[in-house]
N, C-alpha and C. Protein backbone atom coordinates (compact mmCIF):
# COMPACT_ATOMS: atom_id res chain seq x y z
N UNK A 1 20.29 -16.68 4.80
CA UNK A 1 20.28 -15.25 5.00
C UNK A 1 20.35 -14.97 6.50
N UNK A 2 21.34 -14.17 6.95
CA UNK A 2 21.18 -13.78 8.45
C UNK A 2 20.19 -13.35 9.00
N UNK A 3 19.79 -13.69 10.08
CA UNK A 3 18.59 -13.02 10.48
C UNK A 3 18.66 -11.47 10.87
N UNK A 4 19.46 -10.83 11.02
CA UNK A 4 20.04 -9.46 11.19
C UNK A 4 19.15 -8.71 9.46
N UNK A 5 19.57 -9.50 8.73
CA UNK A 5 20.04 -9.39 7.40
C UNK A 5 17.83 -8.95 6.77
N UNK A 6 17.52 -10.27 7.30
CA UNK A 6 15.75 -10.16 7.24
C UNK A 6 15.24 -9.55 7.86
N UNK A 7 15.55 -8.81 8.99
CA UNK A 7 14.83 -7.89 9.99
C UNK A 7 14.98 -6.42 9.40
N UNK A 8 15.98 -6.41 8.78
CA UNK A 8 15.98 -5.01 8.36
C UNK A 8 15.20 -4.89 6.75
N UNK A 9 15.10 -6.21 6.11
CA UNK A 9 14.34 -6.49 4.36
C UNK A 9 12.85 -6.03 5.09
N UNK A 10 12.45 -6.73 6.14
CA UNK A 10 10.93 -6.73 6.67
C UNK A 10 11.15 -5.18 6.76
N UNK A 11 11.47 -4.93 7.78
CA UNK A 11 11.37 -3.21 8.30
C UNK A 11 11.63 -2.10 7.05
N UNK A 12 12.49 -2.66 5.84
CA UNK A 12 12.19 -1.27 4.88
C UNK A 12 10.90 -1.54 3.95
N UNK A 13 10.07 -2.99 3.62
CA UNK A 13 9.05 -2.83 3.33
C UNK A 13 7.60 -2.92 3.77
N UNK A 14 6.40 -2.61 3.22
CA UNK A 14 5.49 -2.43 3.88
C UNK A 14 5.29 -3.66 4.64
N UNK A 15 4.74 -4.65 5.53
CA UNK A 15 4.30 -5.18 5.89
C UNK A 15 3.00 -6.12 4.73
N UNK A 16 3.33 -7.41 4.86
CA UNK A 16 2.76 -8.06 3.80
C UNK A 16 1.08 -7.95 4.06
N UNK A 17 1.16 -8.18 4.92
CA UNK A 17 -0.85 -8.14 5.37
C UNK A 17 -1.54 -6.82 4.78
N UNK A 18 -0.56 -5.58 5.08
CA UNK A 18 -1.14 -4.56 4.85
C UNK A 18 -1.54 -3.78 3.31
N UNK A 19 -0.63 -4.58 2.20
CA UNK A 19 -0.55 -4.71 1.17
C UNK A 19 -1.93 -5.70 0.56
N UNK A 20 -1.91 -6.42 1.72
CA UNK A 20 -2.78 -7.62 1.14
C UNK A 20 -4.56 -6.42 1.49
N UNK A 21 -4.47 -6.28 2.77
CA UNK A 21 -5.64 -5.68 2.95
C UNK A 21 -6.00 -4.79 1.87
N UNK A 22 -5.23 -3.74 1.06
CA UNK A 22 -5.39 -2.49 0.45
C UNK A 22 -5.89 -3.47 -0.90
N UNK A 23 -4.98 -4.29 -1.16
CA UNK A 23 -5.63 -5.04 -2.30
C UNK A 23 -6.78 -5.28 -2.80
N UNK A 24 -7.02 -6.27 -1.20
CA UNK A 24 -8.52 -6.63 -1.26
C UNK A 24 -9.82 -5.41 -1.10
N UNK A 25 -9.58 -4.53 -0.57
CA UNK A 25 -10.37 -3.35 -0.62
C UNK A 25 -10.29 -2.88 -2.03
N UNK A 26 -9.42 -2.73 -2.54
CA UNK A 26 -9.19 -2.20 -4.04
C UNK A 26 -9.74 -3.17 -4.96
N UNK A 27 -9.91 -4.58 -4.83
CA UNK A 27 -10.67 -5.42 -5.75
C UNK A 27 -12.46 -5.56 -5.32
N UNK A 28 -12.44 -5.53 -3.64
CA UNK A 28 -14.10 -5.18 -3.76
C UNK A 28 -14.76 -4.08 -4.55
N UNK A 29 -13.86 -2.83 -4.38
CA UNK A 29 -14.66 -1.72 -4.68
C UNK A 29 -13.58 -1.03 -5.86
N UNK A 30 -13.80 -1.61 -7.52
CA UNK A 30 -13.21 -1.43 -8.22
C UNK A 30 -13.07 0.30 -8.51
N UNK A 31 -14.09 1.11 -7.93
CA UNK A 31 -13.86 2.07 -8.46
C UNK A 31 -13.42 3.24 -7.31
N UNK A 32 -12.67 2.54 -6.23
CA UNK A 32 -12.36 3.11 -4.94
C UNK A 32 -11.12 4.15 -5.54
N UNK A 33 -10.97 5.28 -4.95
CA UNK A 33 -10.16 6.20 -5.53
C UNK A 33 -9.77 7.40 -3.69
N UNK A 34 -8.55 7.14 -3.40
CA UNK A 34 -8.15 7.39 -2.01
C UNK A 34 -6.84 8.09 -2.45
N UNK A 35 -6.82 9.15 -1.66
CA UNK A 35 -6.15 10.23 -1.54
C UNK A 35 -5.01 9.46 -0.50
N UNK A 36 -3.38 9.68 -0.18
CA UNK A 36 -2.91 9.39 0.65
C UNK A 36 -3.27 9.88 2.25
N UNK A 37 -3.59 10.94 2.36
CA UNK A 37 -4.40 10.81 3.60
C UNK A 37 -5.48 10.18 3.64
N UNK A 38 -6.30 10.08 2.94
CA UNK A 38 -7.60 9.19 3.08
C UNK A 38 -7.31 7.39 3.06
N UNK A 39 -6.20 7.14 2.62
CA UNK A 39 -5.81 6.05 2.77
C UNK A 39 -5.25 5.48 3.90
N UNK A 40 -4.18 6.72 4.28
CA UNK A 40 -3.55 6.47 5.73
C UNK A 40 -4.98 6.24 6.84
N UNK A 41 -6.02 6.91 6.49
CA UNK A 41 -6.96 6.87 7.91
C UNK A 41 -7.69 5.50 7.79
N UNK A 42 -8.14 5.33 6.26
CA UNK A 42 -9.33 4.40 6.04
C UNK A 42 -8.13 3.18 6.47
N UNK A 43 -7.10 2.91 6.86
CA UNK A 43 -6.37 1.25 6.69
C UNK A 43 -5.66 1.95 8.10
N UNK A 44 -5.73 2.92 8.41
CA UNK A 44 -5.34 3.54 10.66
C UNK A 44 -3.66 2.96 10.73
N UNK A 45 -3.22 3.21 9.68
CA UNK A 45 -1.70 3.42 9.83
C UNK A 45 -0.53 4.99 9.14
N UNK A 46 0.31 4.87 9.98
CA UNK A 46 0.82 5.85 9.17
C UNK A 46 1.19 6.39 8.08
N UNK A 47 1.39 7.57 7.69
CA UNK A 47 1.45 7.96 6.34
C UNK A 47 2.56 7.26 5.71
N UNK A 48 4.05 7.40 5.96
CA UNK A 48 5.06 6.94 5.50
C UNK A 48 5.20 5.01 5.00
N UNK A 49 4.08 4.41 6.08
CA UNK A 49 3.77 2.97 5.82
C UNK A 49 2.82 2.56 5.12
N UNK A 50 2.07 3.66 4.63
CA UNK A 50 1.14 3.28 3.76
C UNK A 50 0.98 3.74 2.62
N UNK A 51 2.15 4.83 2.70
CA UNK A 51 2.78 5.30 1.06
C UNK A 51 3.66 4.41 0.56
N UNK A 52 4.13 3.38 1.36
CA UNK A 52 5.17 2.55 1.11
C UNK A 52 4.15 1.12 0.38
N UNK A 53 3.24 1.44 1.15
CA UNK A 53 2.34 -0.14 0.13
C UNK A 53 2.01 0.20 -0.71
N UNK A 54 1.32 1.65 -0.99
CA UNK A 54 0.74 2.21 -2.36
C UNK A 54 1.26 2.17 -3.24
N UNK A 55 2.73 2.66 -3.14
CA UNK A 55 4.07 2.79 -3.99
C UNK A 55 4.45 1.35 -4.60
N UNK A 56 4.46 0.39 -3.65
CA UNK A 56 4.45 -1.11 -4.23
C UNK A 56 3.62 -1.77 -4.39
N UNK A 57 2.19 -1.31 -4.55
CA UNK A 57 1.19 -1.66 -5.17
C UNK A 57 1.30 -1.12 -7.15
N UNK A 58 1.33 0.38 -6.75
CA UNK A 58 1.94 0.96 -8.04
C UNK A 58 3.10 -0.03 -9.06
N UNK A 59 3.96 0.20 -8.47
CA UNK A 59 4.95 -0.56 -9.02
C UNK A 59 4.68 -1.94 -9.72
N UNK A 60 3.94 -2.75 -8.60
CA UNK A 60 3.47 -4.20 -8.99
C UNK A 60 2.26 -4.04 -10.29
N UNK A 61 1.73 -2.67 -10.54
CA UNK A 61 0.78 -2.75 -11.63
C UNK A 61 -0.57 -2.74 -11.16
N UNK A 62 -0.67 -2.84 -10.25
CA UNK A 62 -2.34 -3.20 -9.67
C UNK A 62 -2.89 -1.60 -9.44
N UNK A 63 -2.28 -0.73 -8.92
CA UNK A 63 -3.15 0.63 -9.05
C UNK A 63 -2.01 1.71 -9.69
N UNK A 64 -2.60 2.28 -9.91
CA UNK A 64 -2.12 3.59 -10.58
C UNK A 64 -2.63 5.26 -9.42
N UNK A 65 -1.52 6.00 -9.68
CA UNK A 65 -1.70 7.30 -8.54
C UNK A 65 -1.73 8.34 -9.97
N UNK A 66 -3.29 9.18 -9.50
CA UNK A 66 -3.77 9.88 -10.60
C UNK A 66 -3.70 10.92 -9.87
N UNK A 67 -4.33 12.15 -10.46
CA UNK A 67 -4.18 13.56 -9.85
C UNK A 67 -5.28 13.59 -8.55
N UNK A 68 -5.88 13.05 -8.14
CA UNK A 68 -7.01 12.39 -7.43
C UNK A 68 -6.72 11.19 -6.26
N UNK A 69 -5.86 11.05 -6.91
CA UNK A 69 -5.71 9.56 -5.64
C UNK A 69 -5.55 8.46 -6.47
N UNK A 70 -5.04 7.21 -5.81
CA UNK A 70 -4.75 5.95 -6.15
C UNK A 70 -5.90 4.94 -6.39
N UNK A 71 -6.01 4.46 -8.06
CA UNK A 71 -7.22 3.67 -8.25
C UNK A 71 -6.49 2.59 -8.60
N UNK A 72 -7.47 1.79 -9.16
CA UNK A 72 -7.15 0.12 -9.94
C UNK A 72 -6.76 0.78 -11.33
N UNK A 73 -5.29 0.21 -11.71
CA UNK A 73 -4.77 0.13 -12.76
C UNK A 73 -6.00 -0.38 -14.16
């Protein structure tokens, strides 16, 4: 794969660590329930990069986005 080609795969998704962090916060505290702003502040990144992990957290099955905010599936 070109490296041109991986710099731009990295840059349209979230960042792997940051996915990993939300995880692990979401498995300590099973009944954690975060609003996208409250998420963007509690993990001190931007909104658009951390709707982007939520969204592929969603997707992957691990939380679900309720009228309330994003919990454990």
């Amino acid at each position: 794969m070109p490296p041109a080609f991986r710099a731009l795969e990295r840059a349209s998704s979230p960042a792997p660590a940051l996915s990993q962090r939300i995880r692990a916060e979401y498995e300590e505290m099973p009944c954690l329930r975060l609003t996208l702003q409250q998420a963007s502040r509690f993990w001190s990144v931007d909104r658009q990069t951390c709707l982007a992990a939520l969204d592929q957290l969603v997707a992957e099955g691990f939380l679900v986005q309720g009228r309330f905010g994003y919990m454990r599936a």
